[in-house]
Protein backbone atom coordinates (compact mmCIF):
# COMPACT_ATOMS: atom_id res chain seq x y z
CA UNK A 1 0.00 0.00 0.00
CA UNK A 2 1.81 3.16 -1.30
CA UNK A 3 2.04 6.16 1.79
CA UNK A 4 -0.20 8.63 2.50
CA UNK A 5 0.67 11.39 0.07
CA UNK A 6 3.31 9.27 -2.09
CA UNK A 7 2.35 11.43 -4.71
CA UNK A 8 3.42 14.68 -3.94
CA UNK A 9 7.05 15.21 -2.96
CA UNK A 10 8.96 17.90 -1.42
CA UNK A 11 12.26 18.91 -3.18
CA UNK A 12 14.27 22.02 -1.50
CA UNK A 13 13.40 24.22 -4.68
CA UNK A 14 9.61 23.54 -3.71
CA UNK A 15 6.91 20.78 -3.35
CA UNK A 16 6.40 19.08 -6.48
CA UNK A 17 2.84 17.35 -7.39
CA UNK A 18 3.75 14.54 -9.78
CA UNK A 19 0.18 13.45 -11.13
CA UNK A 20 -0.02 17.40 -12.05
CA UNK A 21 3.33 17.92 -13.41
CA UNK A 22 3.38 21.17 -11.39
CA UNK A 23 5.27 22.57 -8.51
CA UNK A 24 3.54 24.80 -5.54
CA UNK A 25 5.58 28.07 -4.58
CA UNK A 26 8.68 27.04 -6.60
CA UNK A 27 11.65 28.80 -5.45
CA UNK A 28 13.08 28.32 -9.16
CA UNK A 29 11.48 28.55 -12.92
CA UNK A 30 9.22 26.03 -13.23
CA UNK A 31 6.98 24.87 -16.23
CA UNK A 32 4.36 25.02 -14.46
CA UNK A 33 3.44 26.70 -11.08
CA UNK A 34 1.22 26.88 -8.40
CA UNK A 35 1.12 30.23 -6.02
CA UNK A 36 -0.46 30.74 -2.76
CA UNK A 37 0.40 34.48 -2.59
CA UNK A 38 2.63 37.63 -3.87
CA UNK A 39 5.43 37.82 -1.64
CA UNK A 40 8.58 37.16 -2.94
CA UNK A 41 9.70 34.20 -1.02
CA UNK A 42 6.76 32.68 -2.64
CA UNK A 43 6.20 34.02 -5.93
CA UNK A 44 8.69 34.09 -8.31
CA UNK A 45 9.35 35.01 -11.87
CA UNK A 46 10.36 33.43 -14.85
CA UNK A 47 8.02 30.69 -14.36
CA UNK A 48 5.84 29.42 -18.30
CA UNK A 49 2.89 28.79 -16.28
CA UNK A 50 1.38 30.58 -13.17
CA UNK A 51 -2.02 29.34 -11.66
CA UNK A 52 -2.86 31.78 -8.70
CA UNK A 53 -5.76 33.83 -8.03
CA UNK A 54 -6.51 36.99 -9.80
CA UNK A 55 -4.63 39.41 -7.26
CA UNK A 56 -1.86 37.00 -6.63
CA UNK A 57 -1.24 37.32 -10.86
CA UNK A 58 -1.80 41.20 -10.14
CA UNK A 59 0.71 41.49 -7.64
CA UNK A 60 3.00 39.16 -9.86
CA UNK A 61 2.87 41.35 -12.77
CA UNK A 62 3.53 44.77 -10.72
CA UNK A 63 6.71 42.60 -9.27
CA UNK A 64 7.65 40.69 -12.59
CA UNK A 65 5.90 42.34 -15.48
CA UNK A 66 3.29 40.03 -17.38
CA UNK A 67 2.72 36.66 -16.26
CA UNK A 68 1.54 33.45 -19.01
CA UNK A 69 -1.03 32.80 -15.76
CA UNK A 70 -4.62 31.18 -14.91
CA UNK A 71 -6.56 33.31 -12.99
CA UNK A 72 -8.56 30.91 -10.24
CA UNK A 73 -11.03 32.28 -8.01
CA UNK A 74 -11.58 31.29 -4.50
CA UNK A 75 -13.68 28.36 -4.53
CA UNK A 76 -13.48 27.52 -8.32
CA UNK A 77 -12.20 23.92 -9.08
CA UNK A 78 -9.92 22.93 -12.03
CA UNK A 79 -8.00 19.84 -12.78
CA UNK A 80 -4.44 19.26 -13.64
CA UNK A 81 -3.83 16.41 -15.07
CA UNK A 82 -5.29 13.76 -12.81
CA UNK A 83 -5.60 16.34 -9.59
CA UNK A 84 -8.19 18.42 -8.83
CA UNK A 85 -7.31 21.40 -7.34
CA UNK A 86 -8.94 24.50 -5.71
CA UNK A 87 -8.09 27.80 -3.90
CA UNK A 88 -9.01 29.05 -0.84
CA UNK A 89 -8.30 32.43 1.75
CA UNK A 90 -5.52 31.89 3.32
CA UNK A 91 -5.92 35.46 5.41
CA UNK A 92 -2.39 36.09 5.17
CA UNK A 93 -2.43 38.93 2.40
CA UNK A 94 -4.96 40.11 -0.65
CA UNK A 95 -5.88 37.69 -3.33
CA UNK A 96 -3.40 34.74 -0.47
CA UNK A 97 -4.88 31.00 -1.08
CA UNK A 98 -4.37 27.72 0.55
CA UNK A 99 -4.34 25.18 -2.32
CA UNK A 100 -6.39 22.53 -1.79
CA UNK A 101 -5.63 18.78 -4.24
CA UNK A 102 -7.33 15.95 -4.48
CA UNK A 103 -6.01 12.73 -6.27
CA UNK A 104 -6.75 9.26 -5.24
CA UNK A 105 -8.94 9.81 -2.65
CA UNK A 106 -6.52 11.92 -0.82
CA UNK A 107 -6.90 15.33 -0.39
CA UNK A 108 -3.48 17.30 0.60
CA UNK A 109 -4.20 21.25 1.57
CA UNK A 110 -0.84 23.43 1.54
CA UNK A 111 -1.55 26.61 3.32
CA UNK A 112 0.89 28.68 2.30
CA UNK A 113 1.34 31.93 4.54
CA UNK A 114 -1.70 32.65 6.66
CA UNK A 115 -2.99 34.19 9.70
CA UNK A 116 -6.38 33.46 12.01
CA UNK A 117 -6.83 37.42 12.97
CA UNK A 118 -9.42 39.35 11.25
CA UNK A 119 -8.14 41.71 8.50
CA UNK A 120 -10.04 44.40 6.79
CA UNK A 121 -7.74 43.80 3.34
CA UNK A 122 -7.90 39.86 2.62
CA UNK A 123 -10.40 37.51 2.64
CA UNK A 124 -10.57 35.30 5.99
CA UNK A 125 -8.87 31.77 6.74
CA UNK A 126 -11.06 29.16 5.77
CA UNK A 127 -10.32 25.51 7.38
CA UNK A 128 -10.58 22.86 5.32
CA UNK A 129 -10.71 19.42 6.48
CA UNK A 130 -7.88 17.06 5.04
CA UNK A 131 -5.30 13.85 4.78
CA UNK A 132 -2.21 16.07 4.54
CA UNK A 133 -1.62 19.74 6.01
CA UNK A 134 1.61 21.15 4.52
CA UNK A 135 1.88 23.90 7.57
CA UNK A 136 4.17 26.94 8.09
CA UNK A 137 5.25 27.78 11.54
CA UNK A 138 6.53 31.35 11.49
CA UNK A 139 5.45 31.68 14.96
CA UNK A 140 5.88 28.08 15.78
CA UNK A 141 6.89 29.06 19.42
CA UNK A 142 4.55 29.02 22.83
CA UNK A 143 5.64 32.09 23.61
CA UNK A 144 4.67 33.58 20.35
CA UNK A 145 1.07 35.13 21.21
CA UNK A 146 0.08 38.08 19.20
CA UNK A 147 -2.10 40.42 21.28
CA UNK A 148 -5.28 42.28 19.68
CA UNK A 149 -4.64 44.72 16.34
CA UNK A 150 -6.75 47.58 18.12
CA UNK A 151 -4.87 47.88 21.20
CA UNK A 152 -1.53 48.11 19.08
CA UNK A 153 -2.89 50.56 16.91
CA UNK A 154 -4.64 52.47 19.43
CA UNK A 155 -1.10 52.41 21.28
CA UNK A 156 0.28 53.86 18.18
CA UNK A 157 -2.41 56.41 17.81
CA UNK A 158 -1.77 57.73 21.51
CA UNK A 159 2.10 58.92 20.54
CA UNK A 160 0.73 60.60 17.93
CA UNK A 161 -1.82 62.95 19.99
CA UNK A 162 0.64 62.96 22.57
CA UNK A 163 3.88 64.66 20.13
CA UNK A 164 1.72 67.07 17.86
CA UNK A 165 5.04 68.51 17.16
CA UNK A 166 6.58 65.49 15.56
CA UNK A 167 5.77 62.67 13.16
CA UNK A 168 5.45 58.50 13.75
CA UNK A 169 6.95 56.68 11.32
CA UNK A 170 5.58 53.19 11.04
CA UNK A 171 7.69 50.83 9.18
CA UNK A 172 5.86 47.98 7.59
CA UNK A 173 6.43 45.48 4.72
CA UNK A 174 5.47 46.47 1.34
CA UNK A 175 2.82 43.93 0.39
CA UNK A 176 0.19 43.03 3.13
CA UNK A 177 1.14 45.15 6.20
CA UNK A 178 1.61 48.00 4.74
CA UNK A 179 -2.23 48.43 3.85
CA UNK A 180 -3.23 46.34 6.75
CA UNK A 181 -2.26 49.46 8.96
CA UNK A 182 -3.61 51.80 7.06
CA UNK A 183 -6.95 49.76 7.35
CA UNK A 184 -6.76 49.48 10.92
CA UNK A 185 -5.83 53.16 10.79
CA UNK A 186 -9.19 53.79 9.43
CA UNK A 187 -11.10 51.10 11.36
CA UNK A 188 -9.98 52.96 14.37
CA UNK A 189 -11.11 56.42 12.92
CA UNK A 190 -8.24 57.96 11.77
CA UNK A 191 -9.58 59.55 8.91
CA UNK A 192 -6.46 62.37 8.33
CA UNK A 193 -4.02 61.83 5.08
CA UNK A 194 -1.68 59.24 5.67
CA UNK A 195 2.15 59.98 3.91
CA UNK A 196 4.12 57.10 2.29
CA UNK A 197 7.38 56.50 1.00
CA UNK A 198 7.39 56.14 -3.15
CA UNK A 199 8.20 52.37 -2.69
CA UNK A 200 4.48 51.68 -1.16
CA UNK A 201 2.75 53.59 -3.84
CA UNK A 202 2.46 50.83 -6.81
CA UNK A 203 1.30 48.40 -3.97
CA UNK A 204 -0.87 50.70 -2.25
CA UNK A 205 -2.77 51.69 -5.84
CA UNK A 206 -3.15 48.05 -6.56
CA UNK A 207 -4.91 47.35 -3.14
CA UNK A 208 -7.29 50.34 -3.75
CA UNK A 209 -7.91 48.55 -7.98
CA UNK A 210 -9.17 46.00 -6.19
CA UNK A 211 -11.78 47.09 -3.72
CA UNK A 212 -9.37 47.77 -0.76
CA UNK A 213 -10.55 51.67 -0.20
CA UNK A 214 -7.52 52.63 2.09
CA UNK A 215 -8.07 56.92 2.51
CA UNK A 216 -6.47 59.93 1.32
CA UNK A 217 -2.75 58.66 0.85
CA UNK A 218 -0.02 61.52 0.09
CA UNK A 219 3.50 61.06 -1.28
CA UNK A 220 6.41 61.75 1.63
CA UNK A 221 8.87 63.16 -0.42
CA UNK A 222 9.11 66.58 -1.00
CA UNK A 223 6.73 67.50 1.46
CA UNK A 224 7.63 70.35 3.83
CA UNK A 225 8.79 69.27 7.52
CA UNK A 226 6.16 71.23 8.82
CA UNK A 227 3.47 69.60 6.98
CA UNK A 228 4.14 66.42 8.64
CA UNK A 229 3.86 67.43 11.70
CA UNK A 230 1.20 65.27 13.54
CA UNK A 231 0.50 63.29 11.00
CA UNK A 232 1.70 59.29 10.41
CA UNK A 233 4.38 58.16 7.35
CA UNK A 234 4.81 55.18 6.04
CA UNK A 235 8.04 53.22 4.76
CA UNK A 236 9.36 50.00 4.02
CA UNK A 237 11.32 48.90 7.17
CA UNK A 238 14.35 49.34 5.62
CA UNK A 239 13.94 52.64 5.32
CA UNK A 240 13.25 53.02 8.69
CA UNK A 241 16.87 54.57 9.48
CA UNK A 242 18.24 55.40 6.18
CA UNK A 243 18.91 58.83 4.73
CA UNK A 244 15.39 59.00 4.00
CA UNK A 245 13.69 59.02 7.21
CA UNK A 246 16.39 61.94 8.62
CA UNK A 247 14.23 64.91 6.90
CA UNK A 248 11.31 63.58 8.68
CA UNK A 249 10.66 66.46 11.63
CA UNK A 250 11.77 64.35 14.74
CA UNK A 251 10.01 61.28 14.22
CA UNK A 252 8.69 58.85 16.34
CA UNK A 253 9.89 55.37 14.75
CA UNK A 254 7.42 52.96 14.69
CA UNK A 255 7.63 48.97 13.27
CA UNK A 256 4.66 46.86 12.74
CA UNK A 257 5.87 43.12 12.96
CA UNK A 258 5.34 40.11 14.87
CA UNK A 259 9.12 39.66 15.30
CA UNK A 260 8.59 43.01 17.56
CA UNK A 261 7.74 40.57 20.56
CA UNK A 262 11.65 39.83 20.40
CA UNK A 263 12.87 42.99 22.21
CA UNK A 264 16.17 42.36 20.72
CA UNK A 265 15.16 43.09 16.91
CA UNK A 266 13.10 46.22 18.18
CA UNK A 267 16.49 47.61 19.76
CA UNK A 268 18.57 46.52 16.33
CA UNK A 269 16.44 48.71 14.37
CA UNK A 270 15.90 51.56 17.01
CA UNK A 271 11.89 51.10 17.19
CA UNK A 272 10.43 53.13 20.01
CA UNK A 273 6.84 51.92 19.68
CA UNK A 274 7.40 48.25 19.17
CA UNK A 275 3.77 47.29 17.48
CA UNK A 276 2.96 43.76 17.84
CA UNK A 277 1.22 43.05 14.39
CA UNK A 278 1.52 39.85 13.03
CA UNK A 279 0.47 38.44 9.40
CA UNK A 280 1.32 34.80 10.31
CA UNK A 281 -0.96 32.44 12.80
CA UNK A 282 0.65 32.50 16.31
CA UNK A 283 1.39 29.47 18.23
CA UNK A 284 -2.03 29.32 19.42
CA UNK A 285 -3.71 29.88 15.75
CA UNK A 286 -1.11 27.24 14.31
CA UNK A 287 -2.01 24.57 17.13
CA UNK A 288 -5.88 25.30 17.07
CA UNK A 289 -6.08 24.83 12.87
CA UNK A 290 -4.33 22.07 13.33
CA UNK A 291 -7.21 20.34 15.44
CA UNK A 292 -9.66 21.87 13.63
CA UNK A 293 -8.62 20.36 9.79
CA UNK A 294 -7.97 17.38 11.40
CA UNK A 295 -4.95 16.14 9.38
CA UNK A 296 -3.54 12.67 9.36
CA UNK A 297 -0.09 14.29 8.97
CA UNK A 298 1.23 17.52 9.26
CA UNK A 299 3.94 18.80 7.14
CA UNK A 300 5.80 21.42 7.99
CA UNK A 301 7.50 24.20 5.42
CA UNK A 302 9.67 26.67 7.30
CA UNK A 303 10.22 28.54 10.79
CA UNK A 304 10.25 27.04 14.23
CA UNK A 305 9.57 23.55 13.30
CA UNK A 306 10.98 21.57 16.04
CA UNK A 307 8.50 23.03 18.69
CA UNK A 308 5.39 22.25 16.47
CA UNK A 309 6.62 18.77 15.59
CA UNK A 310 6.87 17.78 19.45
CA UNK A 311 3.48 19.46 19.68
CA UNK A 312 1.76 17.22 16.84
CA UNK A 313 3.31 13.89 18.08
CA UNK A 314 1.92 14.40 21.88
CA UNK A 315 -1.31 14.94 20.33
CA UNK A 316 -0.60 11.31 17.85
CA UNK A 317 -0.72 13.54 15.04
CA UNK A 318 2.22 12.29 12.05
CA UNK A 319 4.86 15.02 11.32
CA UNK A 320 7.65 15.64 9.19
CA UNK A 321 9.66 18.91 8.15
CA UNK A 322 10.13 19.84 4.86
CA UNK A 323 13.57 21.39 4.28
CA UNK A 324 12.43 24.09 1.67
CA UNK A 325 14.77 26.77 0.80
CA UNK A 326 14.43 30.74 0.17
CA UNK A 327 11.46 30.44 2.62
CA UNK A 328 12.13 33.82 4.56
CA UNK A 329 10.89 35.07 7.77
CA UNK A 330 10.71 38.91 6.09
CA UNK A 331 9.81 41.51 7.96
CA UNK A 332 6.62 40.33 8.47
């Protein structure tokens, strides 16, 4: 009797499904490719075939230029040579899928990036009961517990009222968190114009094409110290300390990560207001999807994999990791 999943096999370049021909998140060209979401570590270029969901193929061709790509909504099935195969929210960024295969009377659900916590920009997490659950763990750690969005934004929003003379920068990743904040922003009623750096622009415009209505956002540059006064700016955290951020009037530097729960990394990058916002499922989300898609095996991709392994096998749940490389833990 072949194994439980015999026929899809992970390689370090990605997970290749044989009775498909195709590889999911390839880290190299592939003929043909299957994408959960945009970011980089998971969507590449180069590839002659790209099956993702609309916005992932959006996002692809703002990073890439034009794609030779399926467009697959959620929920829509397809088959691949002898698989079927289907996407569904993944909560971890706009247009982010878990992709869900079927072949043999197996079904195998890889989940990509995703998150449990509400999000005004994505589509939510849907479970989906299966055989196989190929698993990040990011946050993979019990001590990893992201607290609620609304009391780290309404942390944020406090140093602002308190220092009308100065500026908080936020940093935050380009694709996802970037808009995520500015969402929450809203959600929380801050209604003012929000100032980003040029390399959020393309992103943030692409958001808003597709329904995401994120305010009145300005450009950063050029713009008068004195106009920024009181007001939030945006940046890619790598910007956070460059040349860039020193014509900002005094600023109040700001980074929105789950990493930010490592005091350590906040002090590296010189982040007063550490903001505890988190893209990825913590340990709790992890352990608690886990139980609730029931797998007979859990396969795990990249981050803290050890602790969630030890986790799985006192609950006599199978587990292997993966090995996949250019799997990055980002900025979050």
């Amino acid at each position: 009797m072949a194994r439980l999943g015999s026929w899809i096999e992970p390689f370090p370049e990605g997970i290749y499904v044989k009775p498909a021909d195709a590889w999911v998140d390839p880290s190299e060209p592939k003929q043909r490719a299957l994408v959960t979401h945009g970011h980089a570590d998971h969507a590449r270029g180069g590839h002659s075939n790209v099956w993702a969901t609309p916005e992932t193929l959006a996002i692809m061709e703002c990073r890439y230029g034009p794609q030779t790509g399926t467009p697959v909504a959620y929920g829509e099935v397809m088959r691949l040579g002898e698989v079927e195969i289907s996407f569904v929210p993944a909560g971890h960024v706009l247009g982010s899928a878990q992709i869900v295969m079927e072949h043999g009377g197996e079904r195998v659900v890889v989940s990509g990036d995703y998150k449990r916590r509400p999000d005004p920009t994505c589509a939510p997490f849907e479970p989906v009961p299966c055989d196989i659950f190929i698993t990040e763990a990011t946050f993979g750690l019990p001590v990893f517990r992201h607290p609620e969005t609304a009391s780290e934004i309404d942390r944020l929003l406090l140093r602002l009222h308190e220092n009308p003379d100065r500026c908080v920068l936020v940093g935050a990743y380009a694709l996802g968190k970037a808009q995520r904040v500015i969402m929450e922003l809203r959600c929380r009623g801050h209604h003012d114009p929000i100032y980003i750096h040029g390399a959020l622009q393309r992103l943030c415009e692409l958001y808003q094409e597709h329904g995401v209505e994120l305010g009145e956002l300005r450009p950063a540059t050029g713009v008068k110290k004195d106009e920024l006064k009181g007001h939030i700016v945006l940046c890619p955290p790598g910007a956070l300390n460059d040349r860039w951020s020193r014509r900002l009037p005094d600023p109040i530097t700001a980074m929105a990560s789950g990493w930010m729960r490592v005091r350590q990394r906040a002090r590296q990058r010189n982040v007063e207001v550490p903001l505890m916002i988190s893209d990825h499922a913590d340990w709790d989300e992890l352990t608690e999807t886990i139980q609730q898609v029931a797998p007979k095996e859990v396969w795990i991709t990249h981050g803290r994999e050890d602790a969630l392994m030890h986790w799985c096998m006192t609950h006599q749940i199978k587990a292997r990791e993966l090995n996949l490389v250019g799997y990055e833990d980002e900025d979050e």
